[in-house]
PDB file of N, CA and C in Angstrom:
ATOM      1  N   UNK A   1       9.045   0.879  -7.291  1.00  0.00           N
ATOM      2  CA  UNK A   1       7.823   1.402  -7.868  1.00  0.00           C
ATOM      3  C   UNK A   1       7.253   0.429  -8.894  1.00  0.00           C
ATOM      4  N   UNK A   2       8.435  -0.534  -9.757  1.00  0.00           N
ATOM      5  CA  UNK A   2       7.115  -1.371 -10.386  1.00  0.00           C
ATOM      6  C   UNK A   2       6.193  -2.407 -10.080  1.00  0.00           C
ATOM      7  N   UNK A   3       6.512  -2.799  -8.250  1.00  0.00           N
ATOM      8  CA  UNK A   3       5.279  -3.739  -7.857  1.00  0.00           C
ATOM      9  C   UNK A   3       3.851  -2.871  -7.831  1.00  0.00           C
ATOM     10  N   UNK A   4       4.469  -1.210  -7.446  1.00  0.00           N
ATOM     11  CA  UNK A   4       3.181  -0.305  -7.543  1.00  0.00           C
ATOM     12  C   UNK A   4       2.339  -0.233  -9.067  1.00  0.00           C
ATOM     13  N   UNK A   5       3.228  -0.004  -9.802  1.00  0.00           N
ATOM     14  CA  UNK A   5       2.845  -0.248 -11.179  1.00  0.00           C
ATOM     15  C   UNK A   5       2.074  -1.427 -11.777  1.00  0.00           C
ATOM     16  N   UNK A   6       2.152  -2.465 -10.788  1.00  0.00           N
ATOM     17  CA  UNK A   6       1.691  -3.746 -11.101  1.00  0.00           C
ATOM     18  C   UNK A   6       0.418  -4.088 -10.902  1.00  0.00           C
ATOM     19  N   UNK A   7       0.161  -3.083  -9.965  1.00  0.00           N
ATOM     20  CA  UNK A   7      -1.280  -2.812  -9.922  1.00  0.00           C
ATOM     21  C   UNK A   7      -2.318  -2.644 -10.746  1.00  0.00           C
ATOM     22  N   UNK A   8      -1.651  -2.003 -11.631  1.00  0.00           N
ATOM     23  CA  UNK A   8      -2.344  -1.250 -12.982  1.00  0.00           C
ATOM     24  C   UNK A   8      -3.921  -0.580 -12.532  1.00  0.00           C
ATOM     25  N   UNK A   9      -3.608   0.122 -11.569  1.00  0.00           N
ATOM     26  CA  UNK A   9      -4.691   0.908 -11.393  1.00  0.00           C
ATOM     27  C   UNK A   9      -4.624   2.413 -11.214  1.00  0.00           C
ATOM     28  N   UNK A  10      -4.741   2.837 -12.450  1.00  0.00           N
ATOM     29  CA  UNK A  10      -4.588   4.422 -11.979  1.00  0.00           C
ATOM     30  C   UNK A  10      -5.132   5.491 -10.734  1.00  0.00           C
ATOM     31  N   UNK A  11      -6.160   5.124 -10.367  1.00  0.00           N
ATOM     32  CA  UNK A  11      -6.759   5.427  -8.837  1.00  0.00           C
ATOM     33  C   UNK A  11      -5.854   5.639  -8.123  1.00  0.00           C
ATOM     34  N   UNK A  12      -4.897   3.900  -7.854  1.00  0.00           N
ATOM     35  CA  UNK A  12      -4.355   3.875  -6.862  1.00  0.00           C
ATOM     36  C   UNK A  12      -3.092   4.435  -6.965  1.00  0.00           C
ATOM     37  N   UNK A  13      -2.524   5.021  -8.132  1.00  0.00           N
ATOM     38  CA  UNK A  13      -1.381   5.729  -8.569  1.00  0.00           C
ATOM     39  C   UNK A  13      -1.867   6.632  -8.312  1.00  0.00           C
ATOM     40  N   UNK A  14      -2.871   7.357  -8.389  1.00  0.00           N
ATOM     41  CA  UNK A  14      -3.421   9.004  -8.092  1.00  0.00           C
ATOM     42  C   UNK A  14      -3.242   8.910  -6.794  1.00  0.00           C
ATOM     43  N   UNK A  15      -3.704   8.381  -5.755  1.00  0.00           N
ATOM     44  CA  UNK A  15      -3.574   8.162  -4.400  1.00  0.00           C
ATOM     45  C   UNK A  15      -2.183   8.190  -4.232  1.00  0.00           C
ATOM     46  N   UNK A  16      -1.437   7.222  -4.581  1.00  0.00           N
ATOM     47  CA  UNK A  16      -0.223   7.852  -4.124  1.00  0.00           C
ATOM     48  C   UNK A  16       0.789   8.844  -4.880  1.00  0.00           C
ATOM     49  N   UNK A  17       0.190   9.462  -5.290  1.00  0.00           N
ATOM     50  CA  UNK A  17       0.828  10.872  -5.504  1.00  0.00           C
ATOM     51  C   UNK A  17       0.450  11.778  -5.106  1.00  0.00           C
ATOM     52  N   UNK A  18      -1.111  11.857  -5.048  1.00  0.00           N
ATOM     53  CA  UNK A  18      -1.117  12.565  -4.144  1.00  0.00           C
ATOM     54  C   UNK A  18      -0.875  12.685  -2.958  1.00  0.00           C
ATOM     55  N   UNK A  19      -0.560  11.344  -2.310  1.00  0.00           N
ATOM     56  CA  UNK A  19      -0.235  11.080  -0.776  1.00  0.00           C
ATOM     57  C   UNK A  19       1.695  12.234  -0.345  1.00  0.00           C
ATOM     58  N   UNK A  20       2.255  11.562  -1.246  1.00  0.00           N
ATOM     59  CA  UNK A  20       3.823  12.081  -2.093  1.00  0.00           C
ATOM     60  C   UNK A  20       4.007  13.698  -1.952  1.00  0.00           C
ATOM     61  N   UNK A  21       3.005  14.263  -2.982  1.00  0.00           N
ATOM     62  CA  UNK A  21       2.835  15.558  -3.432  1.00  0.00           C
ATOM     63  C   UNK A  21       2.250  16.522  -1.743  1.00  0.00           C
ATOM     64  N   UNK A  22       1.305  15.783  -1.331  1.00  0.00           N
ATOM     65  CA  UNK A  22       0.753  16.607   0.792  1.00  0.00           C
ATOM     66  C   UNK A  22       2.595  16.275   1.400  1.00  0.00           C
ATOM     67  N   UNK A  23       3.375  15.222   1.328  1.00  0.00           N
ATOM     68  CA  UNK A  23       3.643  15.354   2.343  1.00  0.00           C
ATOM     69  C   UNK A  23       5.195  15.989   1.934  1.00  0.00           C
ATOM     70  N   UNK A  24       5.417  15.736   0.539  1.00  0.00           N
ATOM     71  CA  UNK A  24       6.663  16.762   0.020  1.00  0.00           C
ATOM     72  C   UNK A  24       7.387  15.305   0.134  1.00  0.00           C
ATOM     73  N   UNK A  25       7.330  14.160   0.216  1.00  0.00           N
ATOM     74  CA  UNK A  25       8.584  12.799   0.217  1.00  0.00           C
ATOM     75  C   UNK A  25       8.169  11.898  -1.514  1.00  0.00           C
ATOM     76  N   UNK A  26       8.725  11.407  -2.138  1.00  0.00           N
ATOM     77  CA  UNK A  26       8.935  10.844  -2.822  1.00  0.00           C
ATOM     78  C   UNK A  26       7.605   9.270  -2.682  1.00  0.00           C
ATOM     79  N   UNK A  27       7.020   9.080  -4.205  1.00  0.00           N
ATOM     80  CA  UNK A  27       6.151   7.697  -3.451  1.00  0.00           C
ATOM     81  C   UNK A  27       7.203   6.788  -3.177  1.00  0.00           C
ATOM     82  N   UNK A  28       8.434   6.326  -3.472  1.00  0.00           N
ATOM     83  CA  UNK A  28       8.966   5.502  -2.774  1.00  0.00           C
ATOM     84  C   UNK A  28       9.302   5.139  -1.535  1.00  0.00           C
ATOM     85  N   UNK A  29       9.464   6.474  -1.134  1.00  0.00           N
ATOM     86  CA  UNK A  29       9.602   6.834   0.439  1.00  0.00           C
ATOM     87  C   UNK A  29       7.918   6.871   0.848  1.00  0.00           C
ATOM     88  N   UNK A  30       7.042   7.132   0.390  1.00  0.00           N
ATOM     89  CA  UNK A  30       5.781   6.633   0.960  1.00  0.00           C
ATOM     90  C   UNK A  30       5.782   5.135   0.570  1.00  0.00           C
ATOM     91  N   UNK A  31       5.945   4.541  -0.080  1.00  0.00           N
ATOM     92  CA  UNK A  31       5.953   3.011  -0.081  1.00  0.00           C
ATOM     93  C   UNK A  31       6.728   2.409   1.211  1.00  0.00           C
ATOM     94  N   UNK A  32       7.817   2.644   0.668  1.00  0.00           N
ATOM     95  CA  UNK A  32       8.667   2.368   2.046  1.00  0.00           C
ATOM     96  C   UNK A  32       8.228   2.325   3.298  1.00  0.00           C
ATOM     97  N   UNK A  33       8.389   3.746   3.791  1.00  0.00           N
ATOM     98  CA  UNK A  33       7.481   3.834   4.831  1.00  0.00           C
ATOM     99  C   UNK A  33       6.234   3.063   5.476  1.00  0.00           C
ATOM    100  N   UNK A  34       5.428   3.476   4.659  1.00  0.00           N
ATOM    101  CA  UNK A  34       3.875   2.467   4.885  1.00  0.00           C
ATOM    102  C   UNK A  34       4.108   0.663   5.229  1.00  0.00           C
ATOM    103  N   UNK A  35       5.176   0.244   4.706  1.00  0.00           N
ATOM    104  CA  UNK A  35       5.451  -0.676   4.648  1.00  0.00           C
ATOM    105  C   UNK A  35       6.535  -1.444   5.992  1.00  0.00           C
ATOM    106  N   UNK A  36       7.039  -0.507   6.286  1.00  0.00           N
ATOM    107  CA  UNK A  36       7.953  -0.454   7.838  1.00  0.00           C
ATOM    108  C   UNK A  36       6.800  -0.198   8.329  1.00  0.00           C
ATOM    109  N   UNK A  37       5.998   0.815   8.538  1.00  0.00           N
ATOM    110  CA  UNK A  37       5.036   1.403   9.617  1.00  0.00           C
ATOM    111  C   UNK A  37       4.284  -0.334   9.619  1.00  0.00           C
ATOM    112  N   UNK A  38       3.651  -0.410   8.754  1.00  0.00           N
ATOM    113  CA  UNK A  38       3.377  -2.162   8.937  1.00  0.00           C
ATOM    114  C   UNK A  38       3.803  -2.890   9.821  1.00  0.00           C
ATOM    115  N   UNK A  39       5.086  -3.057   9.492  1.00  0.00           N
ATOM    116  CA  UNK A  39       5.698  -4.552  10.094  1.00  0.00           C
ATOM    117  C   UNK A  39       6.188  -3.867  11.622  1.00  0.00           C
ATOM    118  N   UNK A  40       6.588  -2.644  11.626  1.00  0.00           N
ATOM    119  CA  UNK A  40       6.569  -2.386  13.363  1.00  0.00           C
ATOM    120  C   UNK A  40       5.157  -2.432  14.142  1.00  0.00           C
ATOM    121  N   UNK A  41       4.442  -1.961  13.242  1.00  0.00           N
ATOM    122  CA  UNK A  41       2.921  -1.801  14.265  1.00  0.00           C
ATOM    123  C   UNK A  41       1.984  -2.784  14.468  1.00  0.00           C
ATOM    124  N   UNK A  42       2.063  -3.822  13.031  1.00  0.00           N
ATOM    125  CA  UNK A  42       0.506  -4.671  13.196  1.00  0.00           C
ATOM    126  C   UNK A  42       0.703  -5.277  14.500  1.00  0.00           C
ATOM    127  N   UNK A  43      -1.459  -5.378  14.070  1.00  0.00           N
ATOM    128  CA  UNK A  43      -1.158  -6.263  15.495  1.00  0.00           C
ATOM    129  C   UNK A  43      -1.387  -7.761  15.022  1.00  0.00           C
ATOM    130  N   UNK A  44      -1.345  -8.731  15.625  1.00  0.00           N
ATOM    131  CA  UNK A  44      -1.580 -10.098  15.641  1.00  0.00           C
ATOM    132  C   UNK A  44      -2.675 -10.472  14.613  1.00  0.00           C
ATOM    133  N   UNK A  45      -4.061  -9.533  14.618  1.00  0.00           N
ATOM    134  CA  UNK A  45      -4.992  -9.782  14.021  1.00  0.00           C
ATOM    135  C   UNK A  45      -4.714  -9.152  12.204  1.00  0.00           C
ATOM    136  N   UNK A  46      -3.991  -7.710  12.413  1.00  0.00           N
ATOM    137  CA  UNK A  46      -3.522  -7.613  11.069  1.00  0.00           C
ATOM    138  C   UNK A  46      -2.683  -8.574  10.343  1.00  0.00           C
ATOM    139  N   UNK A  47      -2.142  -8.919  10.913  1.00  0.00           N
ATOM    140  CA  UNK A  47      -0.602 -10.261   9.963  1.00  0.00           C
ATOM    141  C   UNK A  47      -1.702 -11.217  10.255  1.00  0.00           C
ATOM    142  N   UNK A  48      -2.573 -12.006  10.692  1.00  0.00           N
ATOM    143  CA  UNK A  48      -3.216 -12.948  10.381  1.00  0.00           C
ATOM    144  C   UNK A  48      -4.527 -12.475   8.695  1.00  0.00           C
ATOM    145  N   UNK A  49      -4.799 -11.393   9.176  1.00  0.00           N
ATOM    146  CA  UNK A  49      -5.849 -11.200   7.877  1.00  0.00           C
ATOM    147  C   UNK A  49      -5.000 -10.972   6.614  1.00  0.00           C
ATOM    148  N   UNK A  50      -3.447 -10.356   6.828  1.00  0.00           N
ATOM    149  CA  UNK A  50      -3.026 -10.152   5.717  1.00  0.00           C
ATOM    150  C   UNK A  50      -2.599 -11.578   5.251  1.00  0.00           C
ATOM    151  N   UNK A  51      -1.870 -12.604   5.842  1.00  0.00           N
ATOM    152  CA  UNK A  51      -1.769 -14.037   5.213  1.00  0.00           C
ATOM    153  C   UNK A  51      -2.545 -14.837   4.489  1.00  0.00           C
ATOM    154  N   UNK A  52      -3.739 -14.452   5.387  1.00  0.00           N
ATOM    155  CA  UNK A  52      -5.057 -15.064   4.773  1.00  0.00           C
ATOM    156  C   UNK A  52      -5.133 -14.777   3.002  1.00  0.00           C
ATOM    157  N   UNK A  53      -5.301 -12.934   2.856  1.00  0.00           N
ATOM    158  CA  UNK A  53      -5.468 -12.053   1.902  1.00  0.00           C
ATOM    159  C   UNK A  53      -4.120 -13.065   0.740  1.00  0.00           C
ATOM    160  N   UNK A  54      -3.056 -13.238   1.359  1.00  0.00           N
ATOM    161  CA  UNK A  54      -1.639 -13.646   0.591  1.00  0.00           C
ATOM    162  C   UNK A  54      -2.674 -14.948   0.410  1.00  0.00           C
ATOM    163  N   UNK A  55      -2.442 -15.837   0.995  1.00  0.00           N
ATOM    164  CA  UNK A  55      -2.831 -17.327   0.444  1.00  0.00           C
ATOM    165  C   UNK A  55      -4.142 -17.404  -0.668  1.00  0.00           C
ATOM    166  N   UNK A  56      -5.028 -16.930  -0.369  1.00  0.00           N
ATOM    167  CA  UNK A  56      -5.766 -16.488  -1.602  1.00  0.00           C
ATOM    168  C   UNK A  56      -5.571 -15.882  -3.139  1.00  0.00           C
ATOM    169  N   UNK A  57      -4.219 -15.336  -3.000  1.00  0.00           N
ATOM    170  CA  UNK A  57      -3.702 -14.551  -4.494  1.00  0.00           C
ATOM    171  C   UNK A  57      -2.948 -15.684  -4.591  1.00  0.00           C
ATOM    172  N   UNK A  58      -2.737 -15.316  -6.228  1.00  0.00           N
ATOM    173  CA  UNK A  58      -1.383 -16.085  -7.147  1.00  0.00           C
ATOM    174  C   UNK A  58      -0.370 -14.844  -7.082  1.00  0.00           C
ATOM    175  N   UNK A  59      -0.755 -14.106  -6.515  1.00  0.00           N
ATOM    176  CA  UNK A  59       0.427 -13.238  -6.221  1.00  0.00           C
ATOM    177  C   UNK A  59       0.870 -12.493  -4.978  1.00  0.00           C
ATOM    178  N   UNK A  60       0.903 -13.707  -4.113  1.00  0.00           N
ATOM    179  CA  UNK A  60       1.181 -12.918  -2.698  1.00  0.00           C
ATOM    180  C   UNK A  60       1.785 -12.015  -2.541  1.00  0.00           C
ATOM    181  N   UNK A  61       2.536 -11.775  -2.660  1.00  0.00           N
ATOM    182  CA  UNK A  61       3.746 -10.944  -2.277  1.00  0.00           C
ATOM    183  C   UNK A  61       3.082  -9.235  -2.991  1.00  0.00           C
ATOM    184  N   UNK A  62       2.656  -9.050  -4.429  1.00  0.00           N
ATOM    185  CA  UNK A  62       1.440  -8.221  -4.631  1.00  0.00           C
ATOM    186  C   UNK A  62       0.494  -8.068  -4.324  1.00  0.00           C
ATOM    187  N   UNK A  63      -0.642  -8.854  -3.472  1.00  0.00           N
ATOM    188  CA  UNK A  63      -1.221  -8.674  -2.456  1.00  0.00           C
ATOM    189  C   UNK A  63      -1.326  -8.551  -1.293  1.00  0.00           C
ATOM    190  N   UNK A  64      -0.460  -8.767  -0.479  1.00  0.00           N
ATOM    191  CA  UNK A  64       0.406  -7.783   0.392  1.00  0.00           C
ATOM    192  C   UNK A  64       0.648  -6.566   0.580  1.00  0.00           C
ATOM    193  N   UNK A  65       1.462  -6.261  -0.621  1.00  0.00           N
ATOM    194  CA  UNK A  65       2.121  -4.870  -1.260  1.00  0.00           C
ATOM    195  C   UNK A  65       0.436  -3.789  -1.444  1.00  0.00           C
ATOM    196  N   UNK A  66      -0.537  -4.396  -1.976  1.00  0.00           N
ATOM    197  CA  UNK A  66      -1.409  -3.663  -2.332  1.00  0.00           C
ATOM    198  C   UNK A  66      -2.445  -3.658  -0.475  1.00  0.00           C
ATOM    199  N   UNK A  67      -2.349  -4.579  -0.310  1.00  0.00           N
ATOM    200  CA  UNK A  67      -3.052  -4.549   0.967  1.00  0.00           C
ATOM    201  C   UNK A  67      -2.545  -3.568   1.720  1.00  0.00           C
ATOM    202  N   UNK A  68      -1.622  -3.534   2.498  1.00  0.00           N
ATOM    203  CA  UNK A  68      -0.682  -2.735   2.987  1.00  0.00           C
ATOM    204  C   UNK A  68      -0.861  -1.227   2.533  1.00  0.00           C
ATOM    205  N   UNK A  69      -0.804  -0.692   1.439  1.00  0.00           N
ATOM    206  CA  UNK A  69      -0.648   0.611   0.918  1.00  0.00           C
ATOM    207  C   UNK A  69      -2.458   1.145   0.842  1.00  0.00           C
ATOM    208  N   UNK A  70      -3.110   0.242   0.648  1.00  0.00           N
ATOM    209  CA  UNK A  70      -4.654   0.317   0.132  1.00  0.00           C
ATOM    210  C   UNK A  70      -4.777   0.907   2.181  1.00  0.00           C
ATOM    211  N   UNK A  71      -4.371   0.133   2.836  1.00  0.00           N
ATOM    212  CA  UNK A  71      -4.838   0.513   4.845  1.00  0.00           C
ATOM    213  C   UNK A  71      -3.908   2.300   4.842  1.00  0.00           C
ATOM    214  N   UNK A  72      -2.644   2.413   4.330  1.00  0.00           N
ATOM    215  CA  UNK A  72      -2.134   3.372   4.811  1.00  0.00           C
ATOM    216  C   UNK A  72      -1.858   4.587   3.350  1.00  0.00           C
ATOM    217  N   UNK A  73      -2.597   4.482   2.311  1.00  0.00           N
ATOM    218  CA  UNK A  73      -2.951   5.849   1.784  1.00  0.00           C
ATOM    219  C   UNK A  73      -4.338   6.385   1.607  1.00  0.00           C
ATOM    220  N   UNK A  74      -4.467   8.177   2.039  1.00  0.00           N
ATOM    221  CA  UNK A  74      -5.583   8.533   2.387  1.00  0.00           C
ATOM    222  C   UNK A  74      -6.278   7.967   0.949  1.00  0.00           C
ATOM    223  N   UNK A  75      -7.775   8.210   1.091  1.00  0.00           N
ATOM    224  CA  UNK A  75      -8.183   8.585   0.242  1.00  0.00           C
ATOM    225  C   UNK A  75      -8.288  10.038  -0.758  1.00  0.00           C
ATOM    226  N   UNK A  76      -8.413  10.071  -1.792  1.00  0.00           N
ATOM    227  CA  UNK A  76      -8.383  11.170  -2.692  1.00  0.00           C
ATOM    228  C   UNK A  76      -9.835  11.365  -2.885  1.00  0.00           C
ATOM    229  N   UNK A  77      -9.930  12.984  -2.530  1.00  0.00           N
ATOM    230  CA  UNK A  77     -11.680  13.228  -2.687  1.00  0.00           C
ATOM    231  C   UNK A  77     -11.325  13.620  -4.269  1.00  0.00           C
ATOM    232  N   UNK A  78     -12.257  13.559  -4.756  1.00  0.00           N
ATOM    233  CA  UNK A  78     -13.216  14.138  -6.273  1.00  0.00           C
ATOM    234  C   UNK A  78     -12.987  15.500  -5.923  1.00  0.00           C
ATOM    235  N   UNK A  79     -12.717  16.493  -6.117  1.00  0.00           N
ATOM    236  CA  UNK A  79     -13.143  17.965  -6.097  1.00  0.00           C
ATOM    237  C   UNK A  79     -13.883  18.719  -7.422  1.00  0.00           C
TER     238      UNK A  79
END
């Protein structure tokens, strides 16, 4: 959880708790997850845009991490 933290964006901490809180699993286990679901599913064109996304940061490996989670948590409506 502290590469999530590294984000420093509360939004995207609301998002995943609330993602956590719908499905009853832990955000780690939604991190996790999202992150396997990744690397089994992309296709060719995803791992090329995400490298791209990496070579552009001074922090690949956090842009990645945020890329990745930003494609596979819903959005949170306003109510």
């Amino acid at each position: 959880m502290a590469i999530v933290a590294a984000f420093d964006d509360p939004a995207f901490l609301g998002r995943l708790a609330a993602a956590a809180d719908q499905s009853g699993r832990s955000p780690t286990d939604i991190v996790g997850s999202a992150v396997r679901n990744f690397i089994d599913t992309a296709s060719d064109d995803l791992w090329t845009q995400l490298i791209g996304l990496m070579n552009r940061s001074q922090d690949p490996g956090l842009a990645a991490m945020r890329a990745i989670l930003e494609k596979a948590l819903p959005a949170v409506s306003e109510t």
